[in-house]
N, C-alpha and C. Protein backbone atom coordinates (compact mmCIF):
# COMPACT_ATOMS: atom_id res chain seq x y z
N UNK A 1 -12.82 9.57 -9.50
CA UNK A 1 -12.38 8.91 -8.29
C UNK A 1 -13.20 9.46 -7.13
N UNK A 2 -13.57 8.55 -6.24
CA UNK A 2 -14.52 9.40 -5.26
C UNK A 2 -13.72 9.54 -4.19
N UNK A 3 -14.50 10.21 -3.02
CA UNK A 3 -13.75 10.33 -2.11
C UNK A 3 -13.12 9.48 -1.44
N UNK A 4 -13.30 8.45 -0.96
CA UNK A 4 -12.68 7.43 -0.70
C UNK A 4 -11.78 7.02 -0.86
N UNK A 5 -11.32 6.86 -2.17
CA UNK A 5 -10.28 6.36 -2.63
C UNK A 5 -9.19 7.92 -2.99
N UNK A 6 -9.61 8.66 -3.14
CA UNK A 6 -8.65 9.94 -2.54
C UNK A 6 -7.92 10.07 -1.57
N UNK A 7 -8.66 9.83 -0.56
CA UNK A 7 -7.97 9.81 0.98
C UNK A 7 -7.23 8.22 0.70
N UNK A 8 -7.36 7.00 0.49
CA UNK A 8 -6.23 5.86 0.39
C UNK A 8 -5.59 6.30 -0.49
N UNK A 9 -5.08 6.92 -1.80
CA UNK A 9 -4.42 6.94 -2.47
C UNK A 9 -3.29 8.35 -1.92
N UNK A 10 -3.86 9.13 -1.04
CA UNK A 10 -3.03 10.09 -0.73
C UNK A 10 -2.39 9.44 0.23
N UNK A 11 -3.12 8.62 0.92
CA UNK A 11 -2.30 7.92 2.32
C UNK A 11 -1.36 7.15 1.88
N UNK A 12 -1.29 6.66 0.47
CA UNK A 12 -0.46 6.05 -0.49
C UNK A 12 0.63 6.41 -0.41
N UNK A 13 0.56 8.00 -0.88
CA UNK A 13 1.49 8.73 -1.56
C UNK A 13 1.40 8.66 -3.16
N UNK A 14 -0.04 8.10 -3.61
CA UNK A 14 0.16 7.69 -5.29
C UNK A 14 -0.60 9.20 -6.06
N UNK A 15 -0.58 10.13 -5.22
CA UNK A 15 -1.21 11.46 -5.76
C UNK A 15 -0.29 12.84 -5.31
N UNK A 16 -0.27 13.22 -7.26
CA UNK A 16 0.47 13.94 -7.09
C UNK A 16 -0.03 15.09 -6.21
N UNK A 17 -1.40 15.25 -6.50
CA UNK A 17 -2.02 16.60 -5.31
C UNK A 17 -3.20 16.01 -4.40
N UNK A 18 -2.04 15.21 -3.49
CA UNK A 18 -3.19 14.65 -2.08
C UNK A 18 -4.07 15.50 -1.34
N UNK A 19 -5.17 14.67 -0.75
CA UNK A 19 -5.93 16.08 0.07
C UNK A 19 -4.55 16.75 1.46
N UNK A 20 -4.86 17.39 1.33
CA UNK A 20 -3.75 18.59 2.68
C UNK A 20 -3.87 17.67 4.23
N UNK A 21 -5.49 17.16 4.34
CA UNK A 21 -5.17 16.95 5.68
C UNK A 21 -5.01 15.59 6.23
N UNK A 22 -3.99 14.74 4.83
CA UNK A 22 -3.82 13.16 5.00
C UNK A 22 -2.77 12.98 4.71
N UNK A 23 -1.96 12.61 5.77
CA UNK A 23 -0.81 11.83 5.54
C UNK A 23 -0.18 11.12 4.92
N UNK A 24 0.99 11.23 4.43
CA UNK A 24 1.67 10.25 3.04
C UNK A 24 2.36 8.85 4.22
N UNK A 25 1.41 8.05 4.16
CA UNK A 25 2.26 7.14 5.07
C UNK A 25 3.49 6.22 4.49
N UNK A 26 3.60 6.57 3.43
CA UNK A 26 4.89 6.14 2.54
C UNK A 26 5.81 7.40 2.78
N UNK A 27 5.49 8.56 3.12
CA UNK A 27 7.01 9.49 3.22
C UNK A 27 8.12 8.52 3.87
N UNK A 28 9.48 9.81 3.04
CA UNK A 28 10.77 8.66 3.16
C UNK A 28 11.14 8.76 4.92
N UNK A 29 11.38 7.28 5.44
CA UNK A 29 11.61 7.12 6.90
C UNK A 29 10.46 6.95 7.68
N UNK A 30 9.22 6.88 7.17
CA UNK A 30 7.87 6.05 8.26
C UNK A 30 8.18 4.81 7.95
N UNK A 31 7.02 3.96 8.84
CA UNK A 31 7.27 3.45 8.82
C UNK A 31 6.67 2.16 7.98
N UNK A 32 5.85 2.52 7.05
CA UNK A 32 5.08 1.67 5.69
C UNK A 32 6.31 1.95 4.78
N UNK A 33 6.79 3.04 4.49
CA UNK A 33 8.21 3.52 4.24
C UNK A 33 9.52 2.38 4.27
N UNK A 34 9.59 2.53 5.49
CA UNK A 34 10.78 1.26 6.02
C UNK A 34 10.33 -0.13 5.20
N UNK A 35 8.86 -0.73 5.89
CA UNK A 35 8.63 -2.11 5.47
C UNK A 35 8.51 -2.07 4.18
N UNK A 36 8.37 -1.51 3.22
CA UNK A 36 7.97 -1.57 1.63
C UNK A 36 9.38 -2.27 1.35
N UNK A 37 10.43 -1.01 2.03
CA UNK A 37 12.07 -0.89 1.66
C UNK A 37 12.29 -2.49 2.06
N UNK A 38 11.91 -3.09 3.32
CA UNK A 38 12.57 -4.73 3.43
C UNK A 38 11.53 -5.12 2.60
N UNK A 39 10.32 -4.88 2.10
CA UNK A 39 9.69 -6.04 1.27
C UNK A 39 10.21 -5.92 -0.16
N UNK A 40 10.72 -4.80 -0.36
CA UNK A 40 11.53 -4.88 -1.51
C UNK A 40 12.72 -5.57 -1.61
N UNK A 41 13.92 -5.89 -0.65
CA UNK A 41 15.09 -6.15 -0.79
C UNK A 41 14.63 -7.85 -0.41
N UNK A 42 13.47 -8.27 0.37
CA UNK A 42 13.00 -9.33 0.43
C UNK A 42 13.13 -10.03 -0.70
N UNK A 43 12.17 -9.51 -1.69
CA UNK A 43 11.83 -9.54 -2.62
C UNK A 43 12.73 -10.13 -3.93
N UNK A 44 14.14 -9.06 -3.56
CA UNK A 44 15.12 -9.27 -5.29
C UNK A 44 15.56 -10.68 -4.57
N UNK A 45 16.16 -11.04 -2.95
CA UNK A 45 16.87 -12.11 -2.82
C UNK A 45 16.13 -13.67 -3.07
N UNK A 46 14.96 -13.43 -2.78
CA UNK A 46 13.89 -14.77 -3.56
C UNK A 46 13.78 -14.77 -4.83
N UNK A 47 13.62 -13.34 -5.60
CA UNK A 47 14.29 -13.69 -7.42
C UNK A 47 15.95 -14.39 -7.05
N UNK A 48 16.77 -13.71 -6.47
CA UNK A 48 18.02 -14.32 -6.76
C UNK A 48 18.17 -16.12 -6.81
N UNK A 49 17.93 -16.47 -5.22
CA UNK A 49 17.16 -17.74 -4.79
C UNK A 49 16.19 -18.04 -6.38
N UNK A 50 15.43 -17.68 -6.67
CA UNK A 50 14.98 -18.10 -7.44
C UNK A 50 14.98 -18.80 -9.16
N UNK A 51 16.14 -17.98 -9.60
CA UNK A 51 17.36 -17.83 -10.50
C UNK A 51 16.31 -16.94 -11.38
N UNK A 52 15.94 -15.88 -10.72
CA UNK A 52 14.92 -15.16 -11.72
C UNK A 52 15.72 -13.97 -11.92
N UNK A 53 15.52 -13.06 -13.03
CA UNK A 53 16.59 -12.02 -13.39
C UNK A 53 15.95 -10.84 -12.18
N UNK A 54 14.67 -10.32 -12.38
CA UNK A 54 13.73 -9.19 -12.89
C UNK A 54 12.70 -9.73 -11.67
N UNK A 55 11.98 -10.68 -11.90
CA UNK A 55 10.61 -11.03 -11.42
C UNK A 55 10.19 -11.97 -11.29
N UNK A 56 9.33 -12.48 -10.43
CA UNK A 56 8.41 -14.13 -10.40
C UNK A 56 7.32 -13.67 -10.52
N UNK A 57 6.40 -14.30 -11.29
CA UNK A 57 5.09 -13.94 -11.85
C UNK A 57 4.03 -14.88 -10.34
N UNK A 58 4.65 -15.34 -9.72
CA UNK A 58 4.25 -16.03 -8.70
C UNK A 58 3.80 -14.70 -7.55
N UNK A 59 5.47 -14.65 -7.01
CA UNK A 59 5.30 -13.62 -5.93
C UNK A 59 4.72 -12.45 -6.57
N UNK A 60 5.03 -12.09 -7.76
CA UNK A 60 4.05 -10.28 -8.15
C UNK A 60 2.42 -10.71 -7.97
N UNK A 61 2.17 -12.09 -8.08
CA UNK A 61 0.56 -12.34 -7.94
C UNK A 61 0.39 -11.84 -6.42
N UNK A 62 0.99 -12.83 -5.31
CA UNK A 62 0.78 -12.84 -4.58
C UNK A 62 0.90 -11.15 -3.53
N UNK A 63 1.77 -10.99 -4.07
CA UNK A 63 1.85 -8.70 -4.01
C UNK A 63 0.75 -8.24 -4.35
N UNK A 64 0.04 -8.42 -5.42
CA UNK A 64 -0.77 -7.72 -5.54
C UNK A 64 -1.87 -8.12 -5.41
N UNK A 65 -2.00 -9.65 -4.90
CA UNK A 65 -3.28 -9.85 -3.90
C UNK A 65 -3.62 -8.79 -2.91
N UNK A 66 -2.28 -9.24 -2.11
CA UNK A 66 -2.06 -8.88 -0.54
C UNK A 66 -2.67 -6.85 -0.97
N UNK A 67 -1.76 -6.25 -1.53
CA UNK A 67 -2.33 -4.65 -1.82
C UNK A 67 -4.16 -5.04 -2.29
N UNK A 68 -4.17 -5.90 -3.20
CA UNK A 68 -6.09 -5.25 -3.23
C UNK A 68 -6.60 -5.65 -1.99
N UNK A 69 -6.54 -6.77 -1.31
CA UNK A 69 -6.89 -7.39 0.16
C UNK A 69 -6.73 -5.75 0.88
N UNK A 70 -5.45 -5.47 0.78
CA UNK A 70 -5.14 -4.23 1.78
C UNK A 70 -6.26 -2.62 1.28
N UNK A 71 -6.48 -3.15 -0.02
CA UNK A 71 -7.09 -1.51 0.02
C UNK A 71 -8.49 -1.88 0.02
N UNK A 72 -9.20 -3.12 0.00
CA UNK A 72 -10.40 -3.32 0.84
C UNK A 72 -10.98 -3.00 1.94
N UNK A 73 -9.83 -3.70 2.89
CA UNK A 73 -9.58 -3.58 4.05
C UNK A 73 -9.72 -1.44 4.35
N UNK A 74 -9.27 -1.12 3.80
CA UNK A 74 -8.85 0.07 4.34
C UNK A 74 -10.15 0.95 4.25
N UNK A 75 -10.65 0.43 3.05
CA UNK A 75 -12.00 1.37 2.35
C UNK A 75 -13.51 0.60 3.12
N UNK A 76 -13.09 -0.45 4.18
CA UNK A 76 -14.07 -0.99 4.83
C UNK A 76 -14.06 -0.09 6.24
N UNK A 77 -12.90 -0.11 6.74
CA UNK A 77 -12.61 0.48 8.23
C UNK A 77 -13.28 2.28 8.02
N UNK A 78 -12.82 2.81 6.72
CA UNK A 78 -12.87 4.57 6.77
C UNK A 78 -14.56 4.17 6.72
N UNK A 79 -15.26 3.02 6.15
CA UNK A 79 -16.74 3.61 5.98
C UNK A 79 -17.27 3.18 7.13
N UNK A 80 -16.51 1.91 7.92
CA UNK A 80 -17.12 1.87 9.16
C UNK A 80 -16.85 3.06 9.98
N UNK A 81 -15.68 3.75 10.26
CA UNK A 81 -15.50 4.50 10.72
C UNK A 81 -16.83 6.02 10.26
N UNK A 82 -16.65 6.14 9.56
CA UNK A 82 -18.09 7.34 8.80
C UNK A 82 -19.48 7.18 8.98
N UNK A 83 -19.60 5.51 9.91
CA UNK A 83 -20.76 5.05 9.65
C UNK A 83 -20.95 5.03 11.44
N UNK A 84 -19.86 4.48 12.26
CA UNK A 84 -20.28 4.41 13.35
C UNK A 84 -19.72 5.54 14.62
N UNK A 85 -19.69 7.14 13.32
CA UNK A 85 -19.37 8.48 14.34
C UNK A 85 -17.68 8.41 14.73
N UNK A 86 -16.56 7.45 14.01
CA UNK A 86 -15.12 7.73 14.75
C UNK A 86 -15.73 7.46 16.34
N UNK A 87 -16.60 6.34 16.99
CA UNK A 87 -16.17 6.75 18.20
C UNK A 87 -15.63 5.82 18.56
């Protein structure tokens, strides 16, 4: 895994030994934290609405568009950022 994706995955919270000087922006009560929590409860009442038990193979597509879109996005900004000095 290179560096890159170290620092998003700690910012995750998806590592068990993140780098020290990056924030878990999923710790419990931030606020990626909070929105996950309504995109989750979002989530079961459109299965309910949906008459789905478990899952829609629809919306899990569309979830895990939106996350690879998002960790593009993220791994574009840190190299612009590396590239044009943080200023």
């Amino acid at each position: 895994m290179d560096f890159t994706e170290r620092v998003y995955e700690s910012l995750c919270g998806q590592l068990v030994h993140p780098l020290p000087d990056v924030e878990d922006a999923f710790e419990e009560g931030k606020l990626c934290d909070r929105k996950y929590a309504e995109m989750l409860e979002a989530y079961q009442r459109l299965c309910v609405r949906l008459g789905k038990q478990n899952a829609d193979e629809d919306v899990e597509i569309i979830i895990g568009a939106f996350f690879d879109i998002q960790r593009e996005l993220c791994r574009k900004m840190y190299e612009y950022g590396a590239k044009f000095g943080f200023q």
